[in-house]
N, C-alpha and C. Protein backbone atom coordinates (compact mmCIF):
# COMPACT_ATOMS: atom_id res chain seq x y z
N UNK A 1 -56.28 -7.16 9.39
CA UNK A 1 -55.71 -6.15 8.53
C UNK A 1 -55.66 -4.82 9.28
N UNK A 2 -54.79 -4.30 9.05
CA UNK A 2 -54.18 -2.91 9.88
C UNK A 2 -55.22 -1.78 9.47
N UNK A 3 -55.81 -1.03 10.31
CA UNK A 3 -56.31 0.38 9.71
C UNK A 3 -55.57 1.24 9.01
N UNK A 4 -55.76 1.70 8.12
CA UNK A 4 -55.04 3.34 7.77
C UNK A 4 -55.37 3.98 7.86
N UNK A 5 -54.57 5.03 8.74
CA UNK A 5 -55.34 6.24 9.41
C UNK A 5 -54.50 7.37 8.54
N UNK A 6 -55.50 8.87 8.16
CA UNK A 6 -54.91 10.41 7.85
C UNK A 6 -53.94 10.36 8.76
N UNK A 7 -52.84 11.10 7.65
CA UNK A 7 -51.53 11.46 8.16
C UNK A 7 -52.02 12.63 9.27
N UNK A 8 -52.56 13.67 8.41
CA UNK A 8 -53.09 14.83 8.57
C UNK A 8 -53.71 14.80 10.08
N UNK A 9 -55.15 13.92 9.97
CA UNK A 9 -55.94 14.33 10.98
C UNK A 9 -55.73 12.93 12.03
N UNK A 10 -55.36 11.85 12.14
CA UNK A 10 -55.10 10.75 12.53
C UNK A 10 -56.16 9.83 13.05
N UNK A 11 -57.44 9.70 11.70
CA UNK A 11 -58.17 9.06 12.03
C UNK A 11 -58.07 8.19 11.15
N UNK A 12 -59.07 6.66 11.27
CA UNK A 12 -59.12 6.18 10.05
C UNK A 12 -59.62 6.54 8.73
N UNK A 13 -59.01 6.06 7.90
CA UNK A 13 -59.67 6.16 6.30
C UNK A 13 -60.63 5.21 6.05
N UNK A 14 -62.10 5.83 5.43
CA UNK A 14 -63.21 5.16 5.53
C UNK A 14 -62.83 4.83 3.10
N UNK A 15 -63.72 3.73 3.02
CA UNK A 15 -64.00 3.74 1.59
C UNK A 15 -65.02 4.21 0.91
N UNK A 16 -64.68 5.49 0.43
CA UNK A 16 -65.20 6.17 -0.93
C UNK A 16 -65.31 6.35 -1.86
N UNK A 17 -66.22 6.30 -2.81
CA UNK A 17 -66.03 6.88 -4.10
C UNK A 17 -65.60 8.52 -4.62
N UNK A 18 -64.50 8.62 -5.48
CA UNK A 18 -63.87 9.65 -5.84
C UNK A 18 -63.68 9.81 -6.86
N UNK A 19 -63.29 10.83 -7.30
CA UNK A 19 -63.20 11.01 -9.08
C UNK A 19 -61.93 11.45 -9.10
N UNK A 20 -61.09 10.53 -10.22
CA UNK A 20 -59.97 10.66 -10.41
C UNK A 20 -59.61 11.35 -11.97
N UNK A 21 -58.57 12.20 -12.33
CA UNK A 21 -58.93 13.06 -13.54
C UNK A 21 -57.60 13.07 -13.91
N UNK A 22 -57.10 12.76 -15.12
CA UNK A 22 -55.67 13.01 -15.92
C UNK A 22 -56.17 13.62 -17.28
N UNK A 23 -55.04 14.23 -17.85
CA UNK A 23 -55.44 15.43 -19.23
C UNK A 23 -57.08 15.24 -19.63
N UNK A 24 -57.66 15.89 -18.66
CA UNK A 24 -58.85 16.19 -19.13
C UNK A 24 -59.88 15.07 -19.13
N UNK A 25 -59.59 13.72 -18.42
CA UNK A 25 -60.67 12.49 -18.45
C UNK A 25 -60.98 12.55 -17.02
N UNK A 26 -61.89 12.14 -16.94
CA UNK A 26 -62.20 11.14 -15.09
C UNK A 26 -62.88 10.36 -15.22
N UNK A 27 -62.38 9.72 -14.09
CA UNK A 27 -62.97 8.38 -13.56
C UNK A 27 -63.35 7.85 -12.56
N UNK A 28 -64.56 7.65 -12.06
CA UNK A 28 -64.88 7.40 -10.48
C UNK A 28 -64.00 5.57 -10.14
N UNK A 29 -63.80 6.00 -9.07
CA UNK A 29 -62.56 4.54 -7.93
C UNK A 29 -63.13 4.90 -6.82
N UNK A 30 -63.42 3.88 -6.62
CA UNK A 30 -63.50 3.79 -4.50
C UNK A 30 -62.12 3.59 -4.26
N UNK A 31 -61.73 4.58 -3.03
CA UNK A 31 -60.49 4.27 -2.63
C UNK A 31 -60.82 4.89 -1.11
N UNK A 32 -60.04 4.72 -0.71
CA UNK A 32 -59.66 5.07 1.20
C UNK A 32 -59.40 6.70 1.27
N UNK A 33 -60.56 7.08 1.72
CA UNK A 33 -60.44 8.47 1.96
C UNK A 33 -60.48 9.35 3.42
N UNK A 34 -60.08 10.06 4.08
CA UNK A 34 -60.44 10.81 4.77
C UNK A 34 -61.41 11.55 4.88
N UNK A 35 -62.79 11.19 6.00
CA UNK A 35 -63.81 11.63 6.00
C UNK A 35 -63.99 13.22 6.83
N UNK A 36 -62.85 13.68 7.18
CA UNK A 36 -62.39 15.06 8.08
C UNK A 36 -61.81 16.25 6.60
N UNK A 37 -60.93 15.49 6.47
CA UNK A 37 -59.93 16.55 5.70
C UNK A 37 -60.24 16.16 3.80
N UNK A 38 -60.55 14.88 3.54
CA UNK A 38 -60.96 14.38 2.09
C UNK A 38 -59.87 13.89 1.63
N UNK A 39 -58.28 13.89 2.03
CA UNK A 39 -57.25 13.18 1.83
C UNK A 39 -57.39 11.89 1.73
N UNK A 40 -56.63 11.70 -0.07
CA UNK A 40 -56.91 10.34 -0.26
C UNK A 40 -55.80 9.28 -0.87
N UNK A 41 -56.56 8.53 -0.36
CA UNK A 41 -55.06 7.07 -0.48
C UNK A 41 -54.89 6.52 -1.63
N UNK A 42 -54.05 6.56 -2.26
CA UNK A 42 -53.52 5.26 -3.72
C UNK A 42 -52.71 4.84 -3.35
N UNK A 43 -53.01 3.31 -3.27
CA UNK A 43 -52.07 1.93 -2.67
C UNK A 43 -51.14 2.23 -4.01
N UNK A 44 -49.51 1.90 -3.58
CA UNK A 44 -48.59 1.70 -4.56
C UNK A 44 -49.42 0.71 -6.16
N UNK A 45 -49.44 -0.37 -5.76
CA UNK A 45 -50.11 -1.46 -6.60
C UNK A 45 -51.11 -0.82 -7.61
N UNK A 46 -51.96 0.27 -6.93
CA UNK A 46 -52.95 0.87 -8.26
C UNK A 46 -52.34 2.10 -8.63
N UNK A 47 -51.42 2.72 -7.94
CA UNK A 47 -50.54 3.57 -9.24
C UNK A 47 -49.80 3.72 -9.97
N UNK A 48 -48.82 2.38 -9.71
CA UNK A 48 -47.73 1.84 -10.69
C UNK A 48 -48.39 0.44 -11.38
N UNK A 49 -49.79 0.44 -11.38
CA UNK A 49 -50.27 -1.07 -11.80
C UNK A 49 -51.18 0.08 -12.82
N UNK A 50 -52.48 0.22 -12.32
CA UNK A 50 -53.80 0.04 -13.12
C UNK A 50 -53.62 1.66 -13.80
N UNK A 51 -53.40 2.57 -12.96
CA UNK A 51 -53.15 4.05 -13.12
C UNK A 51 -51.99 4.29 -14.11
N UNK A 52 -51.08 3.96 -13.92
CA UNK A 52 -49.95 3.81 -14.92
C UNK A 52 -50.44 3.58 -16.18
N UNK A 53 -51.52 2.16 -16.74
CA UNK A 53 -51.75 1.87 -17.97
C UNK A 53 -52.59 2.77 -18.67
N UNK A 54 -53.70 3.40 -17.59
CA UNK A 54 -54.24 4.36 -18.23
C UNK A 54 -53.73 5.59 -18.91
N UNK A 55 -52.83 6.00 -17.63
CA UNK A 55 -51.60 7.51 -18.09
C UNK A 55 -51.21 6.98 -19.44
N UNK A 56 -50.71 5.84 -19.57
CA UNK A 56 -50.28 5.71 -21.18
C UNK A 56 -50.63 5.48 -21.98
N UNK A 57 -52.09 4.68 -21.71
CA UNK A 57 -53.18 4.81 -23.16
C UNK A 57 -53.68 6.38 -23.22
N UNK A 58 -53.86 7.21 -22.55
CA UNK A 58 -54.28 8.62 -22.83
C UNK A 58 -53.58 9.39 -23.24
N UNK A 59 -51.83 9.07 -22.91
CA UNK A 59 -50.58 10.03 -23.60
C UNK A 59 -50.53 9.49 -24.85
N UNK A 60 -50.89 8.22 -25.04
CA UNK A 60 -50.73 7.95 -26.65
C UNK A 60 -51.85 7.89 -27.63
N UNK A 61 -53.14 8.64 -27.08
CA UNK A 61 -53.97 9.35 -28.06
C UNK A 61 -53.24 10.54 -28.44
């Protein structure tokens, strides 16, 4: 499997836990972060997949 490296700083992205926040909720995700700059990765698949369902259970409270 290929590394992904910061655009930014052009190293690899290590896996972290991060807190992710829409109208006022968060939620900790490990995702692929930049350990230089903190730039962080969302694979297509978890933002038009898992992220998406949330955005719309929280717009429709």
């Amino acid at each position: 499997m290929a590394r992904i490296v910061c655009a930014k700083c052009n190293i690899p992205l290590e896996k972290s836990k991060v807190t992710i926040s829409y109208l006022g909720n968060s939620f900790p995700v490990d995702l692929l972060k930049c350990p230089q700059c903190n730039l962080v990765f969302i694979p297509e698949d978890l933002a038009l997949g898992k992220m998406l369902q949330v955005e719309k259970a929280l717009e429709d409270k």
